[in-house]
C-alpha atoms as a PDB file:
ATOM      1  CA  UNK A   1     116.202  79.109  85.907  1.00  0.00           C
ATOM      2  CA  UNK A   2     114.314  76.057  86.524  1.00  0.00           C
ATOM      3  CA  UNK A   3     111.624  76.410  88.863  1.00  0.00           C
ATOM      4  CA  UNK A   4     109.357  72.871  89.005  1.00  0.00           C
ATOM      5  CA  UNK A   5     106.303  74.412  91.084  1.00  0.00           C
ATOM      6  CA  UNK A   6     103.473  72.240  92.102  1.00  0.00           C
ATOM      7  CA  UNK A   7     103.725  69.769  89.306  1.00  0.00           C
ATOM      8  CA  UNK A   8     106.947  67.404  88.941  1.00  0.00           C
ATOM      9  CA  UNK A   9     106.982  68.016  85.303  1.00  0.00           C
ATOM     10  CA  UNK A  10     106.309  71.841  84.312  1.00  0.00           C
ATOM     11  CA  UNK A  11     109.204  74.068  84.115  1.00  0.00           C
ATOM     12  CA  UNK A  12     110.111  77.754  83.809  1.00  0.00           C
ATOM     13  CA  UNK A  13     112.961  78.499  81.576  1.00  0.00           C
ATOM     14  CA  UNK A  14     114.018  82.409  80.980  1.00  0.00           C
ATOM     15  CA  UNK A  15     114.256  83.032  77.255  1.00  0.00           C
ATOM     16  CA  UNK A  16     117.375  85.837  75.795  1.00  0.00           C
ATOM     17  CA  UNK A  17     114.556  88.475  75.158  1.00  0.00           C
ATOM     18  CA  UNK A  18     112.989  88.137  78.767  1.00  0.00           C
ATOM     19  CA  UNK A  19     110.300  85.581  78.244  1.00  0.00           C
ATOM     20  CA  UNK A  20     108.690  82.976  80.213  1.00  0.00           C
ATOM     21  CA  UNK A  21     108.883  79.983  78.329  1.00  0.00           C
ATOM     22  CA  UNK A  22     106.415  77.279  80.402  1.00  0.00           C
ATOM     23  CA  UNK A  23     107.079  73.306  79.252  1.00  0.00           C
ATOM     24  CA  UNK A  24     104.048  71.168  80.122  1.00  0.00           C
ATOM     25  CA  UNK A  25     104.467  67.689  78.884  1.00  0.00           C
ATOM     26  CA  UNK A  26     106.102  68.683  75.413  1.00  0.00           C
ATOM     27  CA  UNK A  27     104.732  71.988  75.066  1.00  0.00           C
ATOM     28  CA  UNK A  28     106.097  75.167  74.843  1.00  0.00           C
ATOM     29  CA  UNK A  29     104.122  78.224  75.711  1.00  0.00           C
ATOM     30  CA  UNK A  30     105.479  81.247  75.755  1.00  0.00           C
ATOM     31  CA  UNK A  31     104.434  84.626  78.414  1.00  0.00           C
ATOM     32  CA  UNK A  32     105.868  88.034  78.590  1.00  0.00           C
ATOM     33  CA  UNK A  33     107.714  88.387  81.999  1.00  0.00           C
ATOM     34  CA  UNK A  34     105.487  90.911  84.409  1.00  0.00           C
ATOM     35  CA  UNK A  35     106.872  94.565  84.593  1.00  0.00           C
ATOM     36  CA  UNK A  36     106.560  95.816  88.115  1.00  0.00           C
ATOM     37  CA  UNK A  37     104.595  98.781  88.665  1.00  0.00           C
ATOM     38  CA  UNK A  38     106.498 102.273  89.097  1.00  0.00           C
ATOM     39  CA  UNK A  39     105.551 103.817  92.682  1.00  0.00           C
ATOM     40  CA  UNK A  40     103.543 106.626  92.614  1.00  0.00           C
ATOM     41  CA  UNK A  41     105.819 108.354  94.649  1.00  0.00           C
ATOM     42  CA  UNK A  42     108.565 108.298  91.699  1.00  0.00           C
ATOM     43  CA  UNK A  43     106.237 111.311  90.049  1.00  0.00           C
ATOM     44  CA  UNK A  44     106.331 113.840  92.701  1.00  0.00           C
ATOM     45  CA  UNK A  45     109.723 112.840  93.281  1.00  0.00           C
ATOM     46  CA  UNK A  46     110.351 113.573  89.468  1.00  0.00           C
ATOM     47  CA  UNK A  47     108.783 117.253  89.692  1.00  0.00           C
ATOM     48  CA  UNK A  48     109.901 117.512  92.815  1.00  0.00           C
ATOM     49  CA  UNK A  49     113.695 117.062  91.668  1.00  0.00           C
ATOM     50  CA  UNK A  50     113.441 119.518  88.104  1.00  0.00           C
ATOM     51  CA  UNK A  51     112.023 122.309  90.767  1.00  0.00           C
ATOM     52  CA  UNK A  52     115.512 121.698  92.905  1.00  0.00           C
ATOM     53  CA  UNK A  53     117.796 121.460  90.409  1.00  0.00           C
ATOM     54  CA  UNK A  54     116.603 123.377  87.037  1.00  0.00           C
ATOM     55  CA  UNK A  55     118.891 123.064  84.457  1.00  0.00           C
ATOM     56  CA  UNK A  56     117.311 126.834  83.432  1.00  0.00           C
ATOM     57  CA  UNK A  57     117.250 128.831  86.830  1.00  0.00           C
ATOM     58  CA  UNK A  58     118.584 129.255  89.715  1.00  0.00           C
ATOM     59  CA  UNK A  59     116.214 129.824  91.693  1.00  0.00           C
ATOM     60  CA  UNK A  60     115.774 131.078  95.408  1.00  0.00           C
ATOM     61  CA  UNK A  61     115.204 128.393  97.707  1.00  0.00           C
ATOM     62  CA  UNK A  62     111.577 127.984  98.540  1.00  0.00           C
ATOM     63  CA  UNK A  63     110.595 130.870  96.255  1.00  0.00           C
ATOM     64  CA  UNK A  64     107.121 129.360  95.844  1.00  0.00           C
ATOM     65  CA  UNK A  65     106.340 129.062  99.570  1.00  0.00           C
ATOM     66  CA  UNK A  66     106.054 132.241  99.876  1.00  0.00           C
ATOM     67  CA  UNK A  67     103.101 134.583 100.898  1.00  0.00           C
ATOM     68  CA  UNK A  68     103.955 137.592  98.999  1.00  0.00           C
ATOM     69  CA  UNK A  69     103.060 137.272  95.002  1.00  0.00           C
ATOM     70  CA  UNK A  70     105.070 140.603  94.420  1.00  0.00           C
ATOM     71  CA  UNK A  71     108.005 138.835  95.708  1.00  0.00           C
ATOM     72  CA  UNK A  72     107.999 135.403  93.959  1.00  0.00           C
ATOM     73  CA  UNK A  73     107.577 137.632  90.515  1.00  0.00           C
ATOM     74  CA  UNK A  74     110.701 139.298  91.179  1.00  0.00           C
ATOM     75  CA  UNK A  75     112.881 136.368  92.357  1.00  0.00           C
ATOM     76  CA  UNK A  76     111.800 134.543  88.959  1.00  0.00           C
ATOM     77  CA  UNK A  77     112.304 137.911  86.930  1.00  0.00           C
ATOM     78  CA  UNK A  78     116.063 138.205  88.493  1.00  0.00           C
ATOM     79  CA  UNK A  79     116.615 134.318  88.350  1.00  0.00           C
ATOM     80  CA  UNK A  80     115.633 134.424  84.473  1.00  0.00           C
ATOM     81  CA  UNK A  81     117.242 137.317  84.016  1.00  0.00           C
ATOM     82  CA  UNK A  82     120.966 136.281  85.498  1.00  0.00           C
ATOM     83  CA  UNK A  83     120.464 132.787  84.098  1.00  0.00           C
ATOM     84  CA  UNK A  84     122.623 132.366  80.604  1.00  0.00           C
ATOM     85  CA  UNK A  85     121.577 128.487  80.876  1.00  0.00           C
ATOM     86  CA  UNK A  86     117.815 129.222  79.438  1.00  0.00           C
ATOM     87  CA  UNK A  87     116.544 128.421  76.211  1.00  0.00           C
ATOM     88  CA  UNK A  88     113.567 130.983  75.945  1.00  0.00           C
ATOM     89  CA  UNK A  89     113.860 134.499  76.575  1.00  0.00           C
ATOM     90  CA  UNK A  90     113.565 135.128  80.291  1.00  0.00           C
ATOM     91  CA  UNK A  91     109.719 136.378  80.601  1.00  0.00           C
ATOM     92  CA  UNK A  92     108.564 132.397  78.847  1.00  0.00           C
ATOM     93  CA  UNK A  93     111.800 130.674  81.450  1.00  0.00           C
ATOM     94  CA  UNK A  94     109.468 132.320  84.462  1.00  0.00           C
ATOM     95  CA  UNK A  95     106.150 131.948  83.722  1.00  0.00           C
ATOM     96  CA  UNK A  96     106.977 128.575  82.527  1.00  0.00           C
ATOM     97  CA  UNK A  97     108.797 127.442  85.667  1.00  0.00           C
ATOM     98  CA  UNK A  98     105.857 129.256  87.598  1.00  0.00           C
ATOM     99  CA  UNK A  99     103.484 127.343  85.795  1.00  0.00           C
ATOM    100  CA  UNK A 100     105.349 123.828  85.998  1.00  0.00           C
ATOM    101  CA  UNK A 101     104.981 124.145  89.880  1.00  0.00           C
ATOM    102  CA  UNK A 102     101.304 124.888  89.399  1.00  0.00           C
ATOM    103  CA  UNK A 103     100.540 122.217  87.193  1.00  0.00           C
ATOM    104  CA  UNK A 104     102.658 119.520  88.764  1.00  0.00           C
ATOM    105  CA  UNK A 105     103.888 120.429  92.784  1.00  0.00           C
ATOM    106  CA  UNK A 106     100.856 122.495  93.414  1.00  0.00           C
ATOM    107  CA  UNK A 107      97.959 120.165  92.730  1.00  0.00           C
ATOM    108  CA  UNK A 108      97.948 119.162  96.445  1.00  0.00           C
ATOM    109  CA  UNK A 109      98.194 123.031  97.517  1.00  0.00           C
ATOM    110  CA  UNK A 110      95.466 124.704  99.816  1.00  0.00           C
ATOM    111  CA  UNK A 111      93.184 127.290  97.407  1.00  0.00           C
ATOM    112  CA  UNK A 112      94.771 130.079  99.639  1.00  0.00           C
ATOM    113  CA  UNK A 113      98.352 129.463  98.279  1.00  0.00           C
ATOM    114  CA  UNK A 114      96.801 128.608  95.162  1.00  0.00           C
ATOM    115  CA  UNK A 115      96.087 132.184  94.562  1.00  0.00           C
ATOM    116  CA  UNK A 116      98.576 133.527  95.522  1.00  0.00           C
ATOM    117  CA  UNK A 117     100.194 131.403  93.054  1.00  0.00           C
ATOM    118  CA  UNK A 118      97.818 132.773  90.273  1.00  0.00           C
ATOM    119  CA  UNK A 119      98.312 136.425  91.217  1.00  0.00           C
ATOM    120  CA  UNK A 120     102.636 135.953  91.046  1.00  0.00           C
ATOM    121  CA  UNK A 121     101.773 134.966  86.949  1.00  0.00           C
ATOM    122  CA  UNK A 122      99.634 138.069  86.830  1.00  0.00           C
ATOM    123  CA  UNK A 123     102.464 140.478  88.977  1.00  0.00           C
ATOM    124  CA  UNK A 124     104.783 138.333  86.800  1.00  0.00           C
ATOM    125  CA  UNK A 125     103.186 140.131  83.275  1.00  0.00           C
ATOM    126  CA  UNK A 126     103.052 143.362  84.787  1.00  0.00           C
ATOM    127  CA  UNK A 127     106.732 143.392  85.791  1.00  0.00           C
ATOM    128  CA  UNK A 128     107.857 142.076  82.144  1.00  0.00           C
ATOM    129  CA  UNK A 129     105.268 144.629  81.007  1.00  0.00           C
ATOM    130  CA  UNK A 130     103.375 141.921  78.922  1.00  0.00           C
ATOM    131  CA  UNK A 131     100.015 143.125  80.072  1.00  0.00           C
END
């Protein structure tokens, strides 16, 4: 790619390894080529898709918009429990599933939900009996 710019005699020429390679008058300096920043968006669309599609759970769909922290405990209990995909016995597969949507989905959350997010872990170890 030849690309002259302002000046009649500079030129851009790519290199194999993805370097700018700019000749002014004879010489030869050599850039790295620019990476483009990722989106922000990508992130939460990251989290977003390993809460969808677990590779460990199947989970009830929107099991962490609920109100009730009795109920989310026992949809992840019976997910982890019917799931022969997990790696970790099924009380860690839970909590740890719980705790990935309160670390990475539920930094944007309301405090109300919040807790009630924080009192499904603690209904979580009392239904697992890990008190």
């Amino acid at each position: 790619m030849i690309d002259r710019g302002t000046r009649a005699n500079k030129r851009r020429i790519w290199s194999r390894d993805g370097q700018i390679a700019a000749h002014d008058r004879g010489k030869a300096v050599t850039r790295k080529k620019r990476k483009t920043p990722k989106s922000k968006s990508a992130g939460k669309r990251w989290s977003g898709d390993v809460t969808r599609h677990s590779n460990a759970l199947d989970l009830d769909k929107g099991v962490f918009t609920w109100a009730d922290p009795a109920r989310i405990a026992a949809s992840l209990k019976r997910s982890a429990e019917r799931s022969r995909r997990r790696k970790a016995d099924p009380y860690r597969s839970a909590l740890s599933m719980l705790t990935f949507y309160i670390n990475r989905v539920g930094r944007n959350l309301p405090a109300p939900h919040k807790k009630v997010l924080e009192q499904a872990k603690q209904e979580l170890r009392r239904k697992f009996r890990r008190d």
